[in-house]
Protein backbone atom coordinates (compact mmCIF):
# COMPACT_ATOMS: atom_id res chain seq x y z
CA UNK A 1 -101.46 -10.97 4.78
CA UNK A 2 -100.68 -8.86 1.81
CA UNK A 3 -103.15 -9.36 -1.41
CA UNK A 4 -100.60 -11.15 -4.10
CA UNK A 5 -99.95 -13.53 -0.95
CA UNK A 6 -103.88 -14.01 -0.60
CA UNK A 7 -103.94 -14.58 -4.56
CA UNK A 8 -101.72 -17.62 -4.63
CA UNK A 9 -103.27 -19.03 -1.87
CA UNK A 10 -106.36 -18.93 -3.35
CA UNK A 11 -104.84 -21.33 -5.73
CA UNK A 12 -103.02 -24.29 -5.84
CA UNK A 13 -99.96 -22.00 -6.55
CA UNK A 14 -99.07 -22.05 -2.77
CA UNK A 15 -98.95 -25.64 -2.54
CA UNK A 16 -97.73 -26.44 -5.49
CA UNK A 17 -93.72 -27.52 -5.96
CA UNK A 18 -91.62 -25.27 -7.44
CA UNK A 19 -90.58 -26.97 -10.24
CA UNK A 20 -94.44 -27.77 -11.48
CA UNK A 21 -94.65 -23.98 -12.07
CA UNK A 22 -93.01 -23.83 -15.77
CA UNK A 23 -91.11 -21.45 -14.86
CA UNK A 24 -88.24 -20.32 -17.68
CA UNK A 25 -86.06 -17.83 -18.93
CA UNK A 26 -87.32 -17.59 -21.87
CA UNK A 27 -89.95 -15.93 -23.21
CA UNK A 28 -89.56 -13.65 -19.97
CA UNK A 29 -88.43 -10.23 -18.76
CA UNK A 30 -84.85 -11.49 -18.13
CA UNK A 31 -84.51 -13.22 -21.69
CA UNK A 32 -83.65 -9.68 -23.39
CA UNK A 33 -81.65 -8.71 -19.86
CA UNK A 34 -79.65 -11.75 -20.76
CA UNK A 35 -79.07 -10.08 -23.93
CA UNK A 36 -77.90 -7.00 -22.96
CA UNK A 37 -75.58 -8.76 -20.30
CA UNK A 38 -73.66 -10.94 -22.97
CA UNK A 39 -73.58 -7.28 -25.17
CA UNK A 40 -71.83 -5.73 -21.83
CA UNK A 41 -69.38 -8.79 -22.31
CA UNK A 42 -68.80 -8.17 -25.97
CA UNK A 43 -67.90 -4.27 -24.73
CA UNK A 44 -65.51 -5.71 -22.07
CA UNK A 45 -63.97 -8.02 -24.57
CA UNK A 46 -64.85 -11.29 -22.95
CA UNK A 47 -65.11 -14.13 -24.66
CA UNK A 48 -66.36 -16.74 -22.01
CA UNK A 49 -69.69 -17.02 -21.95
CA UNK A 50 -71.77 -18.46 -18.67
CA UNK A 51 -74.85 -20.71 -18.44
CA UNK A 52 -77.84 -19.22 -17.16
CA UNK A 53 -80.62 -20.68 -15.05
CA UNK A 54 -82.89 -20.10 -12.40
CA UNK A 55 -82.57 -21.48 -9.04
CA UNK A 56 -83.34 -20.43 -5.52
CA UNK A 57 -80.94 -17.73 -5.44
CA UNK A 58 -78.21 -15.55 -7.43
CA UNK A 59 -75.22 -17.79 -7.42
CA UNK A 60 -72.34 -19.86 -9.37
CA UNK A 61 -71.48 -23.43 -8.23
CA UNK A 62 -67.93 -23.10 -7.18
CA UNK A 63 -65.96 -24.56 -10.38
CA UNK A 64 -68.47 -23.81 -12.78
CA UNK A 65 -69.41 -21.42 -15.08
CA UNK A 66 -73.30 -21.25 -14.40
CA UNK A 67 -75.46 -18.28 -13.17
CA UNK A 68 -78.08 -19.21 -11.10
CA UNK A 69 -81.12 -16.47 -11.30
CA UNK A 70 -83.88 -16.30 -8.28
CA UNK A 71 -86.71 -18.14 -9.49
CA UNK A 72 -89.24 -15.29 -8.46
CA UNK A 73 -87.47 -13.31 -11.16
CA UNK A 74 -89.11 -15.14 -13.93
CA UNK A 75 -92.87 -13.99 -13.03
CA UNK A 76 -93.76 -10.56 -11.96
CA UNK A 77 -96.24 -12.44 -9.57
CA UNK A 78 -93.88 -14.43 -7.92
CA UNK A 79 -91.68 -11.45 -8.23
CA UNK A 80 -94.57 -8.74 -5.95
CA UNK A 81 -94.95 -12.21 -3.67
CA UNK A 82 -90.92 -12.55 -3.01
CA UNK A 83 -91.36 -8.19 -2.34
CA UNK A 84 -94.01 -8.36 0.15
CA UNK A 85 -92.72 -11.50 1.91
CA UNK A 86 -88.70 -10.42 2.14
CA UNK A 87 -88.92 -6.46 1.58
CA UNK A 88 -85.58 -6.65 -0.79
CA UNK A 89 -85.58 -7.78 -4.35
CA UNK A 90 -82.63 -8.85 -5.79
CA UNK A 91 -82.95 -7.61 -9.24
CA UNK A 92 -86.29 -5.38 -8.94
CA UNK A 93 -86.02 -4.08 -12.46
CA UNK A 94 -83.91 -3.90 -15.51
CA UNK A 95 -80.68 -2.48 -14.10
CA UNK A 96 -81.21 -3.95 -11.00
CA UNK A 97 -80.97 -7.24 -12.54
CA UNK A 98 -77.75 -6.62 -14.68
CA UNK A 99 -76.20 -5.63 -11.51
CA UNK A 100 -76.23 -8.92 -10.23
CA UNK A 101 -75.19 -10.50 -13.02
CA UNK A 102 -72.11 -8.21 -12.85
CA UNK A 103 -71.46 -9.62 -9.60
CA UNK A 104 -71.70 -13.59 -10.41
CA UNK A 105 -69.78 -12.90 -13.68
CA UNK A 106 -67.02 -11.90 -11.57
CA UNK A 107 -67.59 -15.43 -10.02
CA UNK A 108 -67.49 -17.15 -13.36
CA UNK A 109 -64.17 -15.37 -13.94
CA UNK A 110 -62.42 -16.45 -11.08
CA UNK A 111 -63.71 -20.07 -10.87
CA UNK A 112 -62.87 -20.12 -15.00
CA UNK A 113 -59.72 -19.15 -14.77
CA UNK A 114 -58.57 -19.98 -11.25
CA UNK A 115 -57.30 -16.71 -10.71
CA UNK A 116 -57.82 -17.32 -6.41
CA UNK A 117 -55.28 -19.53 -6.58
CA UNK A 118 -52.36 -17.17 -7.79
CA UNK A 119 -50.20 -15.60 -5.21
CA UNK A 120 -51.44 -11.60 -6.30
CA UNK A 121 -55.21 -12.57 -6.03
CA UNK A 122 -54.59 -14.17 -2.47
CA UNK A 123 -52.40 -11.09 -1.63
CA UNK A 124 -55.21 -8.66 -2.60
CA UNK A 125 -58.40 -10.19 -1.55
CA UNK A 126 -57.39 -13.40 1.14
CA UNK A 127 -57.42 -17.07 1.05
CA UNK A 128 -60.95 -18.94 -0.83
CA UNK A 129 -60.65 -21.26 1.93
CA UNK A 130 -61.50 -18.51 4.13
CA UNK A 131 -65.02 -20.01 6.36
CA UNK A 132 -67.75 -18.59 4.76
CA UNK A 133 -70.39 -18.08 6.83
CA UNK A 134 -73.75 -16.21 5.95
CA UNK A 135 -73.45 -13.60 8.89
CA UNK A 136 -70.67 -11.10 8.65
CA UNK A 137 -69.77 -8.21 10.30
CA UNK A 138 -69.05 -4.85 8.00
CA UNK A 139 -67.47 -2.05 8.57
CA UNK A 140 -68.96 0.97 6.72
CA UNK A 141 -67.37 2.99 4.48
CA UNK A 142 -64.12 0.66 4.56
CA UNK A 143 -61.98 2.42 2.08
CA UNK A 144 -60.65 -1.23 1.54
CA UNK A 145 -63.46 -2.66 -0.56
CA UNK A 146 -65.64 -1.37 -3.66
CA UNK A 147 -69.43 -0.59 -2.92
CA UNK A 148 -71.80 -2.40 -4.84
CA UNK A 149 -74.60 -4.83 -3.88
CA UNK A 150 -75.70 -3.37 -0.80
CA UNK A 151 -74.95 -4.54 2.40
CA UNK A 152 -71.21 -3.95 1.89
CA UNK A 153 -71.16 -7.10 0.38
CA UNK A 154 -67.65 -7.27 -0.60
CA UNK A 155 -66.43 -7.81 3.21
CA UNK A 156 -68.23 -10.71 3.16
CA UNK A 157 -65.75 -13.08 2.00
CA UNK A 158 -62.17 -12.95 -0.40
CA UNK A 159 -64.51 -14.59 -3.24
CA UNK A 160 -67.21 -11.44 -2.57
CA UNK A 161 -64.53 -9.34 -2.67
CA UNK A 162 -63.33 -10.05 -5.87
CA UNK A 163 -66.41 -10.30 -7.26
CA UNK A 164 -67.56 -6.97 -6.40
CA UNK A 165 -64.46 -5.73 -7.39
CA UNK A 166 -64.85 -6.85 -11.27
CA UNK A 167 -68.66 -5.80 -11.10
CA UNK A 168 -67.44 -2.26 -10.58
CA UNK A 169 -64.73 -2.69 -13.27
CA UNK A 170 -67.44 -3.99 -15.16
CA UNK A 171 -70.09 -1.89 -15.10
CA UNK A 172 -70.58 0.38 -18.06
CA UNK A 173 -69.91 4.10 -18.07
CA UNK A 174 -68.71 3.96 -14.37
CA UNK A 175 -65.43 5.76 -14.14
CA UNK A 176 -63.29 3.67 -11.57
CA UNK A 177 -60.01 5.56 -11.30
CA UNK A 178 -61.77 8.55 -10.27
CA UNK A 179 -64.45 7.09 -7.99
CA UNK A 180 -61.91 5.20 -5.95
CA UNK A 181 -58.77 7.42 -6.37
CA UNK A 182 -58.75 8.32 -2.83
CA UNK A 183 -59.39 4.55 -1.74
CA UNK A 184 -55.97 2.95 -2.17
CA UNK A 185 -56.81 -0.80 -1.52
CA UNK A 186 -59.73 -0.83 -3.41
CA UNK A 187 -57.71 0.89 -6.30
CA UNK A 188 -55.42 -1.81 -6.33
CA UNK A 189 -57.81 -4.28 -6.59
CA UNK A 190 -59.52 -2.63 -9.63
CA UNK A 191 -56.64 -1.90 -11.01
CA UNK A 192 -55.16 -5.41 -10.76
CA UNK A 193 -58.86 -6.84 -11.62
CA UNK A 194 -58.02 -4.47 -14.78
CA UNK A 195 -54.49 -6.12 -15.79
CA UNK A 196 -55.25 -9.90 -15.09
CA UNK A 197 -59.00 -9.46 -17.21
CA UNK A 198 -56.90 -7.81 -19.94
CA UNK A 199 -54.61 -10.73 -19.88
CA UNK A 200 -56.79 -14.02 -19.77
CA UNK A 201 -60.13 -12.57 -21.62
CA UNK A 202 -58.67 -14.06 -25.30
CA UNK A 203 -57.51 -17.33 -23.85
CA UNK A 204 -59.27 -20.71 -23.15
CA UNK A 205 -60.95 -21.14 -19.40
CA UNK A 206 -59.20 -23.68 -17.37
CA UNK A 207 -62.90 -24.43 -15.89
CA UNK A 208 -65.81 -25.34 -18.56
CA UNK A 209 -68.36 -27.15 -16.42
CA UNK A 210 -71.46 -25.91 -16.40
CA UNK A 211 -73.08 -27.93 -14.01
CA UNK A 212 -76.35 -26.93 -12.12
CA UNK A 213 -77.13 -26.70 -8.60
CA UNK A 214 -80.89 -26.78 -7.82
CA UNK A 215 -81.61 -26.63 -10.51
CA UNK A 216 -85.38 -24.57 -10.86
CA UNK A 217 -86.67 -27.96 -12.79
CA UNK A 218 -85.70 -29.84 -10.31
CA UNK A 219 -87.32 -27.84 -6.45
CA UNK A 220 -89.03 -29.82 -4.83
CA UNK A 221 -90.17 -27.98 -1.99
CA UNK A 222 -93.55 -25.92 -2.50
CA UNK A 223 -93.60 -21.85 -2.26
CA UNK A 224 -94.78 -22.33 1.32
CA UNK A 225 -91.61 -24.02 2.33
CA UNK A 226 -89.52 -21.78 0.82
CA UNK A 227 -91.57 -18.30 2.67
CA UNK A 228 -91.47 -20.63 5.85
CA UNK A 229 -87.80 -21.30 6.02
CA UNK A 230 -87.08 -17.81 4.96
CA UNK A 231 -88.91 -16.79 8.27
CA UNK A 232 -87.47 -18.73 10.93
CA UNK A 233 -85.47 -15.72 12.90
CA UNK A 234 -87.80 -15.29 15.69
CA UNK A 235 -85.92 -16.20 18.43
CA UNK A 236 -83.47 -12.98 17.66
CA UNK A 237 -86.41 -10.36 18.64
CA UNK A 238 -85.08 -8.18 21.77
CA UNK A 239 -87.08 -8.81 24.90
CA UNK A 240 -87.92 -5.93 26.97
CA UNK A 241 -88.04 -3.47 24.41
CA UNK A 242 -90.92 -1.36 26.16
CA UNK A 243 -89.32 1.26 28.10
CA UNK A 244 -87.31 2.60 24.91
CA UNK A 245 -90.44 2.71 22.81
CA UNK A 246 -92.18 4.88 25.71
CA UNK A 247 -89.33 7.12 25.54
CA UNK A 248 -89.44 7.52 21.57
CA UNK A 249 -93.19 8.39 21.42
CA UNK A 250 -93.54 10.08 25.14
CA UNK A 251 -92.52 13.81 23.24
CA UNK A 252 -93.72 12.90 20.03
CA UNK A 253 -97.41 12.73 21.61
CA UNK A 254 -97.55 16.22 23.37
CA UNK A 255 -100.04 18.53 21.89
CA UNK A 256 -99.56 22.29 21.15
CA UNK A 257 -101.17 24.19 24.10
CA UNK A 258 -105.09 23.79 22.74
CA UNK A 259 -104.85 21.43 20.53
CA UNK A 260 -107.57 19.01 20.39
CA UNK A 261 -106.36 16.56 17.31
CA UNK A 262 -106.40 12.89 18.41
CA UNK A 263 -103.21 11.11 18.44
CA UNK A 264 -102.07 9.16 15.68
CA UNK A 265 -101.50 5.24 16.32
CA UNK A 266 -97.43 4.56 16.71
CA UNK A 267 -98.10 0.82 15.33
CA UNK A 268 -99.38 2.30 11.98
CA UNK A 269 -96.53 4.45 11.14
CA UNK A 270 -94.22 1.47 12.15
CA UNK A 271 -95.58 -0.56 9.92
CA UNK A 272 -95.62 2.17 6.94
CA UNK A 273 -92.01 2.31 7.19
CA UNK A 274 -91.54 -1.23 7.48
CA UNK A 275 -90.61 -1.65 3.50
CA UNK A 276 -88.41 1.42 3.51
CA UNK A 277 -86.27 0.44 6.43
CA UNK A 278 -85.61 -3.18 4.80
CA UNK A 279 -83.80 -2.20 1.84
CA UNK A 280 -82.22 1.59 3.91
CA UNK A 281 -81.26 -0.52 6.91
CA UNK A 282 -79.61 -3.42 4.92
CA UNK A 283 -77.67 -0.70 2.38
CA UNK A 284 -76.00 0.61 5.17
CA UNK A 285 -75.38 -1.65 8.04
CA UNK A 286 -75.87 -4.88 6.44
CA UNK A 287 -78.82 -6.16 8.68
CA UNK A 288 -80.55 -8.45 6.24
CA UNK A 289 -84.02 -7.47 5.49
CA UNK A 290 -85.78 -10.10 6.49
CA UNK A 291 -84.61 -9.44 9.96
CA UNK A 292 -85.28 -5.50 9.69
CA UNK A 293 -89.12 -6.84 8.80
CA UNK A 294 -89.74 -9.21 11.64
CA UNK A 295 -88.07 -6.30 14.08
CA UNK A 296 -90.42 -3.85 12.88
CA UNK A 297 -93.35 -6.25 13.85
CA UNK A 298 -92.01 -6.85 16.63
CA UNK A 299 -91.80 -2.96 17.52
CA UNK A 300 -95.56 -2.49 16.06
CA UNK A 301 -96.51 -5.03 17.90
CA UNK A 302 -95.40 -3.85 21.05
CA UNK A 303 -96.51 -0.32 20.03
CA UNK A 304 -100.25 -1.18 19.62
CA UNK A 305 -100.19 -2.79 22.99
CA UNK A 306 -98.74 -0.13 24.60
CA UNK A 307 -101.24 1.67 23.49
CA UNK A 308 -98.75 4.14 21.89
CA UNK A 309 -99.23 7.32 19.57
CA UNK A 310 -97.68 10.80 18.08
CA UNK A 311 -99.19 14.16 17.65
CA UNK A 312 -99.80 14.16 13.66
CA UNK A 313 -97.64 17.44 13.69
CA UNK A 314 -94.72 15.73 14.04
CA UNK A 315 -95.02 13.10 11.45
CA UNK A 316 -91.28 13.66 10.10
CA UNK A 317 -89.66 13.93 13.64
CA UNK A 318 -91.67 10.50 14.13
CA UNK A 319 -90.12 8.92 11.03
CA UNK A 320 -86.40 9.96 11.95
CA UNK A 321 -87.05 8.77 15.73
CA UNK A 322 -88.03 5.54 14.53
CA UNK A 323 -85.80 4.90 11.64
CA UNK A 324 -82.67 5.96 13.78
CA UNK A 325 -83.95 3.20 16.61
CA UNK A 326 -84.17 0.78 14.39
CA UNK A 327 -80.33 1.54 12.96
CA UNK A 328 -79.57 1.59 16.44
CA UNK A 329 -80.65 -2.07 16.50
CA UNK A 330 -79.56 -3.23 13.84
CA UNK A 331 -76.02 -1.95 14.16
CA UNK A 332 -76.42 -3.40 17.43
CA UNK A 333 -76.89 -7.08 15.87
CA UNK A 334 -74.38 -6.63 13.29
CA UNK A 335 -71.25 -5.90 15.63
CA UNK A 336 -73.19 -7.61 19.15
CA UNK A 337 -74.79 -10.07 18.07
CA UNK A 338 -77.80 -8.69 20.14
CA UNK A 339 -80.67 -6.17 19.80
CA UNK A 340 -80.01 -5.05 23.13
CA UNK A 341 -76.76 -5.82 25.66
């Protein structure tokens, strides 16, 4: 259990609901990031102007114009606690956090102006009514989407898609037409993201509601229940694992001829890289990393009772053996469905 985790509960923090912990937007970090977002607008000659408050999760209620901010952003307690439980932050720092809001403005945009329901927007990106479902399947370095969020997040869904488009049209100092000049789809998008904004950014949005969904004032559910049900993927964990492990350490533990160093315990260095591989893993394959974490426990696990270890001399071919693995895996998941066939 990691020490900010030990820290809350030691209070009633841990047990406490969600919405009894005054949490706010003002008087925080993300007050002045606020700022500078609606200053970004100004530059981009937007008018519109969304609602912000914290919820669970980044989001916009379809048909609104509100921007829901994690909760965990608000306190840089809650903020170490969300890092140490889930490995990714969603707005770490400064930039981070205006990234995101790039992202769910492009939301704001389309549900304001009901731009998914014109014939070009459905020709570019798909229909809204597409299902969409949580788990997705990228494909890397598609030359047909933008790269933003990581993850590949635009492939997600025709609403991502847009959205990720007009965070890269968005973002300041970013120079578009170059970037994606060899990626004809995703120029088009921009490009058309670049004509319709130009068009609609003086007039009136044909959506105004600014309506909340969970709503941070209103969570009842305690931090507990929130780690708990952000944990429950432990049925996915690849039986028989074993053999492979053995094979990954069985080099890395031979010895120069008179060497007399002790070998170094595999769980340890598993568990080093266990923050690293979250946020690497899920930038380029899109294995969530909350997933990535509970696999490599699961691997660390199963290290330390096999009992294996590396020769210390090969630290950094230890780290690429086990990093490329877990890829392996989780690019496995991503287009099997499976760890392992």
């Amino acid at each position: 259990m990691d020490q900010t985790e030990i820290a809350f509960q030691e209070t009633n923090l841990w047990s406490t609901p969600i919405r009894d912990l005054g949490l706010t937007i003002e008087g925080t970090r993300l007050e002045p990031i606020v700022a500078d977002f609606l200053r970004e607008l100004d530059a981009c000659g937007i008018r519109l102007r969304p609602r912000f408050y914290l919820s669970s999760e980044w989001g916009v209620p379809f048909e609104t114009v509100s921007i829901a901010i994690p909760f965990y952003l608000a306190d840089p307690d809650l903020t170490r606690l969300h890092r140490e439980r889930m490995g990714l932050v969603e707005g770490l720092d400064r930039d981070d956090v205006l990234r995101y809001m790039r992202h769910e403005m492009g939301h704001v945009m389309n549900y304001a102006y009901r731009l998914y329901d014109t014939e070009e927007w459905v020709k570019l990106f798909g229909s809204i009514t597409q299902p969409y479902e949580d788990d997705y399947t990228p494909q890397p370095f598609s030359r047909r989407h933008v790269r933003h969020l990581p993850g590949w997040y635009a492939q997600k869904h025709p609403d991502e898609d847009w959205s990720e488009t007009f965070a890269v049209w968005m973002s300041p100092g970013l120079d578009w037409r170059t970037d994606y000049r060899a990626w004809p789809v995703a120029l088009a998008k921009l490009s058309y993201c670049d004509r319709v904004i130009a068009r609609v950014r003086d007039t009136a949005p044909l959506v105004t509601d600014d309506a909340l969904d969970e709503d941070v004032a209103e969570i009842a559910y305690t931090l507990e229940d929130f780690y708990d049900d952000a944990e429950d993927l432990r049925d996915e964990l690849p039986p028989g694992i074993d053999g492979a492990l053995r094979s990954i350490f069985r080099d890395l533990s031979r010895r120069d001829a008179g060497a007399e160093r002790a070998l170094l315990p595999a769980a340890e260095l598993l568990r080093r890289l266990e923050r690293d591989l979250m946020n690497s893993v899920f930038r380029w394959t899109g294995h969530f990393p909350e997933r990535t974490s509970l696999l490599v426990r699961h691997l660390a696990e199963r290290a330390s009772t096999l009992e294996l270890g590396y020769d210390g001399s090969r630290e950094e071919q230890a780290r690429v053996a086990v990093t490329t693995f877990v890829t392996a895996l989780a690019m496995n998941f991503i287009h099997r469905g499976a760890y392992l066939p």
